[in-house]
N, C-alpha and C. Protein backbone atom coordinates (compact mmCIF):
# COMPACT_ATOMS: atom_id res chain seq x y z
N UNK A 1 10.37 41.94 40.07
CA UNK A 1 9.83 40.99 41.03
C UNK A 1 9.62 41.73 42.36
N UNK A 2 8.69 41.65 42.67
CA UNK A 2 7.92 42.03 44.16
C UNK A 2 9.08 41.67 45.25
N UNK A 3 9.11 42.43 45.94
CA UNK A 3 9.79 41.53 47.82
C UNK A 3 8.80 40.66 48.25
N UNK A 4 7.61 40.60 48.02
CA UNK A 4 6.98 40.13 48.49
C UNK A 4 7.23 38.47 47.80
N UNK A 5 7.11 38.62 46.21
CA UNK A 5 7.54 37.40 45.66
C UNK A 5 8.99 36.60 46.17
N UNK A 6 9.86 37.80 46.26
CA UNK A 6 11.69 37.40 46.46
C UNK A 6 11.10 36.33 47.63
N UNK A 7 10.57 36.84 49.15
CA UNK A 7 10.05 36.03 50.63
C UNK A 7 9.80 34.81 50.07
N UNK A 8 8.94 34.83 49.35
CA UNK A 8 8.18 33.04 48.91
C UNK A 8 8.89 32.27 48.17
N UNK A 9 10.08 33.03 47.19
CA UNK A 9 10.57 32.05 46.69
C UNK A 9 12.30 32.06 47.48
N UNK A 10 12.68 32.18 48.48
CA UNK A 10 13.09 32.48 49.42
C UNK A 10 13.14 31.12 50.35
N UNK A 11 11.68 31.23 50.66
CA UNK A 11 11.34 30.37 51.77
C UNK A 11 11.20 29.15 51.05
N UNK A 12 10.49 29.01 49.59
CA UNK A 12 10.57 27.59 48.80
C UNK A 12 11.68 27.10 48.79
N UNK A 13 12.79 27.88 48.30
CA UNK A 13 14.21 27.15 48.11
C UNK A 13 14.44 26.46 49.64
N UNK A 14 13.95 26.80 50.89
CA UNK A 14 14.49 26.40 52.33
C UNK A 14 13.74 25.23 52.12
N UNK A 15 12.58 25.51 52.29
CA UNK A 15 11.44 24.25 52.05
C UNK A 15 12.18 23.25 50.98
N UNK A 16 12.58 23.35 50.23
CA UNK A 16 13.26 22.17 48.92
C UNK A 16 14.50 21.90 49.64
N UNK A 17 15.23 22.90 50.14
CA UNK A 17 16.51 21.91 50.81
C UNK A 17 16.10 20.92 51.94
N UNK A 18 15.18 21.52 52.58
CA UNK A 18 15.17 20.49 53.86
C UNK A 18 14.31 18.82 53.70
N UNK A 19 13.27 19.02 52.03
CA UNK A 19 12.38 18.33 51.74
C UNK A 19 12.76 16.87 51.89
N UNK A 20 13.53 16.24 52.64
CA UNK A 20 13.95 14.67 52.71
C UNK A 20 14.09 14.17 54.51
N UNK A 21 13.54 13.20 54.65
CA UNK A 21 13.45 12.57 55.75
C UNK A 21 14.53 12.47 56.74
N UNK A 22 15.74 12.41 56.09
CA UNK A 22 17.09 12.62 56.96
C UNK A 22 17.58 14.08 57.16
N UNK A 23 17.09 14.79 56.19
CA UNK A 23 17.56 16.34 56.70
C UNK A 23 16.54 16.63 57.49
N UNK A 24 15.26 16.00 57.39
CA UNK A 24 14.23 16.63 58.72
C UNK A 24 14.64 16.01 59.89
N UNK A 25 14.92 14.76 59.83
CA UNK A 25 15.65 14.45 61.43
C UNK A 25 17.03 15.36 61.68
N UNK A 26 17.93 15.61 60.91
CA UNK A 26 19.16 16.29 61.39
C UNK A 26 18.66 17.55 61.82
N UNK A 27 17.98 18.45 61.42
CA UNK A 27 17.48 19.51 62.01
C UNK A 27 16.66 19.18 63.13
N UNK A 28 15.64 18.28 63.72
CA UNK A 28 15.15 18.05 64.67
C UNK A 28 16.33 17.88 65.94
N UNK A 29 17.29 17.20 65.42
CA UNK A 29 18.30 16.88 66.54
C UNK A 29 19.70 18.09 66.55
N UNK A 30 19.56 18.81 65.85
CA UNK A 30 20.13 20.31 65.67
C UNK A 30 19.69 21.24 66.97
N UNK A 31 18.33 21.10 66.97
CA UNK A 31 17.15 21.91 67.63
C UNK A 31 17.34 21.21 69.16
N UNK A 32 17.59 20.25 69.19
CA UNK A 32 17.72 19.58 70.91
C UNK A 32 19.10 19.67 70.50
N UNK A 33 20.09 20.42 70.38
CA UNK A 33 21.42 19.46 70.92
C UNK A 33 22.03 20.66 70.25
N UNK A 34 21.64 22.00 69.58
CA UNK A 34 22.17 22.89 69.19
C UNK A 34 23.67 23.42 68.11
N UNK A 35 24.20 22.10 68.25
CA UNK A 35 25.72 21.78 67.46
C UNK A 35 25.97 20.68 67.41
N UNK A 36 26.45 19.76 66.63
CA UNK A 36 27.17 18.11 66.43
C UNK A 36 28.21 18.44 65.68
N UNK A 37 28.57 17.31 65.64
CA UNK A 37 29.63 16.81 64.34
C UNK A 37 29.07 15.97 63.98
N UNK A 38 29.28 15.73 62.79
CA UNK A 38 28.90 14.43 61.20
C UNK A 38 28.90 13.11 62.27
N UNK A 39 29.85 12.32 63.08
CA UNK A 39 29.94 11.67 63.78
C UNK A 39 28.87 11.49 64.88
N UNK A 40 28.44 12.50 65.57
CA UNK A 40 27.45 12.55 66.21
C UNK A 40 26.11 12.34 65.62
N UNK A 41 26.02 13.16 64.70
CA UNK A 41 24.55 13.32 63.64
C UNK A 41 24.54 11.49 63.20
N UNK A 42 25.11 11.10 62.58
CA UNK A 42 25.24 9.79 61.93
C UNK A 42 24.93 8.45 63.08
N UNK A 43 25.57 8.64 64.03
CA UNK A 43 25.49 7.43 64.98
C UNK A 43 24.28 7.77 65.77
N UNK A 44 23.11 9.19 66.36
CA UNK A 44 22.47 8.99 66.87
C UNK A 44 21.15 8.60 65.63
N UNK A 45 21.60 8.61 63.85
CA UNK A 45 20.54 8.78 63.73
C UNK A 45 20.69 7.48 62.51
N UNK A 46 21.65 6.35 62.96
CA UNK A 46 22.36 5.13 63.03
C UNK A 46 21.91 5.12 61.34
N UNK A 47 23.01 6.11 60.52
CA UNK A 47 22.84 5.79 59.45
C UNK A 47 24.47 6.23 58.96
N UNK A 48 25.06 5.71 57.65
CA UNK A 48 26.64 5.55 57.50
C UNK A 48 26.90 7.35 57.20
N UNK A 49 27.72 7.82 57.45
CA UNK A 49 28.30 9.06 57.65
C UNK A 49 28.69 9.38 56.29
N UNK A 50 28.76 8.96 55.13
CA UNK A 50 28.68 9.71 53.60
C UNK A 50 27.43 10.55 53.65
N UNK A 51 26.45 9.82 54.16
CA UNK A 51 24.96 9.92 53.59
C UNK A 51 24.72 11.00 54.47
N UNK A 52 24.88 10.91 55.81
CA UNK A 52 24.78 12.70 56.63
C UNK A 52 25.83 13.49 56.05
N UNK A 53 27.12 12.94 55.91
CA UNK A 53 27.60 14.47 55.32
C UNK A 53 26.81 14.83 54.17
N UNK A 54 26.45 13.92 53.41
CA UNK A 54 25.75 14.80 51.69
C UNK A 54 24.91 15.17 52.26
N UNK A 55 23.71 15.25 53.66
CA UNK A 55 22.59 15.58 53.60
C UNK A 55 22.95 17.07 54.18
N UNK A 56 24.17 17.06 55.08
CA UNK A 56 24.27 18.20 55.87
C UNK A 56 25.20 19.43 54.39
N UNK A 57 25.63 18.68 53.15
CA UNK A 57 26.43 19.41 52.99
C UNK A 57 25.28 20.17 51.74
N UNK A 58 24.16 19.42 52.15
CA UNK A 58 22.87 20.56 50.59
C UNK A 58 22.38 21.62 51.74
N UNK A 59 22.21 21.13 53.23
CA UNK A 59 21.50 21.82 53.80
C UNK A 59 22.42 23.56 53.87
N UNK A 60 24.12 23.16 54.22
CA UNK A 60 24.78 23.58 54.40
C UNK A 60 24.62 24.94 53.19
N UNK A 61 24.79 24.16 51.93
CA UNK A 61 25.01 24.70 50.58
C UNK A 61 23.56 25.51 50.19
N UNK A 62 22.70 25.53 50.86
CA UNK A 62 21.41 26.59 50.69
C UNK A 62 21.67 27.16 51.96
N UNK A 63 22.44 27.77 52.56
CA UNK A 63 22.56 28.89 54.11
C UNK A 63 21.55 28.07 55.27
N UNK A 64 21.30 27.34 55.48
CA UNK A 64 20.57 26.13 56.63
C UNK A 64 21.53 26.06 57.54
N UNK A 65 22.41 25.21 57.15
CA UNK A 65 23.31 25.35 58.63
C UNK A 65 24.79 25.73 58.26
N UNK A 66 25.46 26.33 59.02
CA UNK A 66 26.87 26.67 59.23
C UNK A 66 27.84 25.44 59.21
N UNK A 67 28.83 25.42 59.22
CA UNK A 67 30.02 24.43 59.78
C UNK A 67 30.94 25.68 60.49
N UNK A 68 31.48 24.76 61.57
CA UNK A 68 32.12 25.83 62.58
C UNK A 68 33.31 24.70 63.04
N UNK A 69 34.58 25.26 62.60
CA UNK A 69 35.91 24.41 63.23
C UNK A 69 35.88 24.99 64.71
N UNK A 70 36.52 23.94 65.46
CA UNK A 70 36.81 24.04 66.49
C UNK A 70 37.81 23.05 67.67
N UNK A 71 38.77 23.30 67.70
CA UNK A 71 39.09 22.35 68.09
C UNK A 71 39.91 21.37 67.88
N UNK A 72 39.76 20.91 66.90
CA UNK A 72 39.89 19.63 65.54
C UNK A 72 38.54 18.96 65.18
N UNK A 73 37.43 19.99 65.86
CA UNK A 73 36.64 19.12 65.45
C UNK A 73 35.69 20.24 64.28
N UNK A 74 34.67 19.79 63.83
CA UNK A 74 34.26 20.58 62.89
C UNK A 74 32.39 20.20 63.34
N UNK A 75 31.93 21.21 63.83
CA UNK A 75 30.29 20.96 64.18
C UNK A 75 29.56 21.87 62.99
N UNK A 76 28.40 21.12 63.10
CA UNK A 76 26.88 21.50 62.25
C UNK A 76 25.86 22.31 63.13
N UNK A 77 25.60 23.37 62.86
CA UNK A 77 24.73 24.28 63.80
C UNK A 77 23.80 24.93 62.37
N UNK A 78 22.53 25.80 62.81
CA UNK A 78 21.36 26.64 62.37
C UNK A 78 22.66 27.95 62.33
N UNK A 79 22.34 28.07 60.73
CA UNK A 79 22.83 29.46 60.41
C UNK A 79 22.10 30.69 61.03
N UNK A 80 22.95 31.47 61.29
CA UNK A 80 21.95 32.39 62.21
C UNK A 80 22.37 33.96 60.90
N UNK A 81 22.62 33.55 59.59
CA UNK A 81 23.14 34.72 58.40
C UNK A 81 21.33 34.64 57.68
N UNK A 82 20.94 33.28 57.53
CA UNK A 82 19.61 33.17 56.94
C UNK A 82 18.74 33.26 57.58
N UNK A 83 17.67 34.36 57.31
CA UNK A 83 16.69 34.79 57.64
C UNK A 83 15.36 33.97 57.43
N UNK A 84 15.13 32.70 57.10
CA UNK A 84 14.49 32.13 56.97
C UNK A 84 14.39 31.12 58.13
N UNK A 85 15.59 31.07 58.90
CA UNK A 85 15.91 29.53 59.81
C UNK A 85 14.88 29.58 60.76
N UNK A 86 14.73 31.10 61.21
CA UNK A 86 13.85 31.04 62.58
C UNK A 86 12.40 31.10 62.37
N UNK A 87 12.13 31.14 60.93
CA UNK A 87 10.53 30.48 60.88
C UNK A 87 10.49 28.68 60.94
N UNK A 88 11.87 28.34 60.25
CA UNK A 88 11.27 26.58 60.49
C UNK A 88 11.62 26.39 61.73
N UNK A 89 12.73 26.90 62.31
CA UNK A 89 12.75 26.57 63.53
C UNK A 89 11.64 25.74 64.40
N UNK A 90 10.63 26.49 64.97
CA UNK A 90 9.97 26.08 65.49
C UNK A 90 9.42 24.46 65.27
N UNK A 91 8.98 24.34 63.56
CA UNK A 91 8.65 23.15 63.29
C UNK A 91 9.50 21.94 63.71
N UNK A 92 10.69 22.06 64.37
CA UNK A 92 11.54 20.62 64.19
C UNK A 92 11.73 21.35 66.02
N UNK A 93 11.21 21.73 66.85
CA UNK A 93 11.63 21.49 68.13
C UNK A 93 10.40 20.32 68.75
N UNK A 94 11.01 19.98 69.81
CA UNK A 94 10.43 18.77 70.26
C UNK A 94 8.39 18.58 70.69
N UNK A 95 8.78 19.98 71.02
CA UNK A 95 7.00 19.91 71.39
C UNK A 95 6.11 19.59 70.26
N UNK A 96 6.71 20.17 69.30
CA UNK A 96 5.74 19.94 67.61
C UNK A 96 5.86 18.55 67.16
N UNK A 97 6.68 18.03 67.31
CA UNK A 97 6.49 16.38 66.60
C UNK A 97 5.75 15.81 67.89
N UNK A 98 6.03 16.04 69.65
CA UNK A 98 5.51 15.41 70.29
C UNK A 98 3.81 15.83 69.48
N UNK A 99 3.26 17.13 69.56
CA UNK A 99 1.73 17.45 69.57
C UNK A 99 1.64 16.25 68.38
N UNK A 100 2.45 16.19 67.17
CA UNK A 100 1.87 15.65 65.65
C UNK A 100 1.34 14.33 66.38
N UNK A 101 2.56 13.65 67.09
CA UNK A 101 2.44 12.08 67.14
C UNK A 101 1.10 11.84 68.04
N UNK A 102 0.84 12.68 69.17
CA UNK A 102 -0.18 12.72 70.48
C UNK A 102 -1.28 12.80 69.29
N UNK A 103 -1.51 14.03 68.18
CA UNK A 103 -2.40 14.51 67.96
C UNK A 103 -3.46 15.68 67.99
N UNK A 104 -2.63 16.08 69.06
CA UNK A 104 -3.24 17.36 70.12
C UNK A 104 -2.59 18.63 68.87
């Protein structure tokens, strides 16, 4: 298999973890707010906290985001080990959904 192939199917597996409507908002609010906890993620994005942990724990479980103790508390951040994060990056910071919704 090519490197070139390994990249694409690489980047598909990222693309398939993130492919659901609640892991695209948790990464959007990842991207403004840089770290949460399950608690945080769940109440700004007013949905019951099983359902963000399972979403954070596939994103988690394909190298997407880290968990980091601290404290007593335990936050969700952008893995910075996967080499893939800083191409979606961009897609989930605020200017890009503002342009989608404007149109521009």
């Amino acid at each position: 298999m090519s490197k070139e192939t390994q990249n694409y199917e690489g980047l598909a597996e990222v693309f398939k973890a993130i492919g659901h409507p609640i892991r695209i908002a948790i990464l959007n609010l990842l991207c403004n707010f840089d770290r949460l906890t399950v608690k945080n993620i769940y109440e700004k994005l007013k949905i019951e906290q099983p359902i963000a942990s399972r979403h954070l724990g596939i994103m988690r479980s394909n190298g997407i985001l880290e968990r980091i103790q601290e404290t007593g508390n335990t936050y969700y951040c952008f893995s910075e080990k996967n080499p893939y994060v800083d191409c979606i990056k961009p897609c989930f910071e605020k200017s890009f959904f503002k342009q989608i919704h404007t149109g521009i």
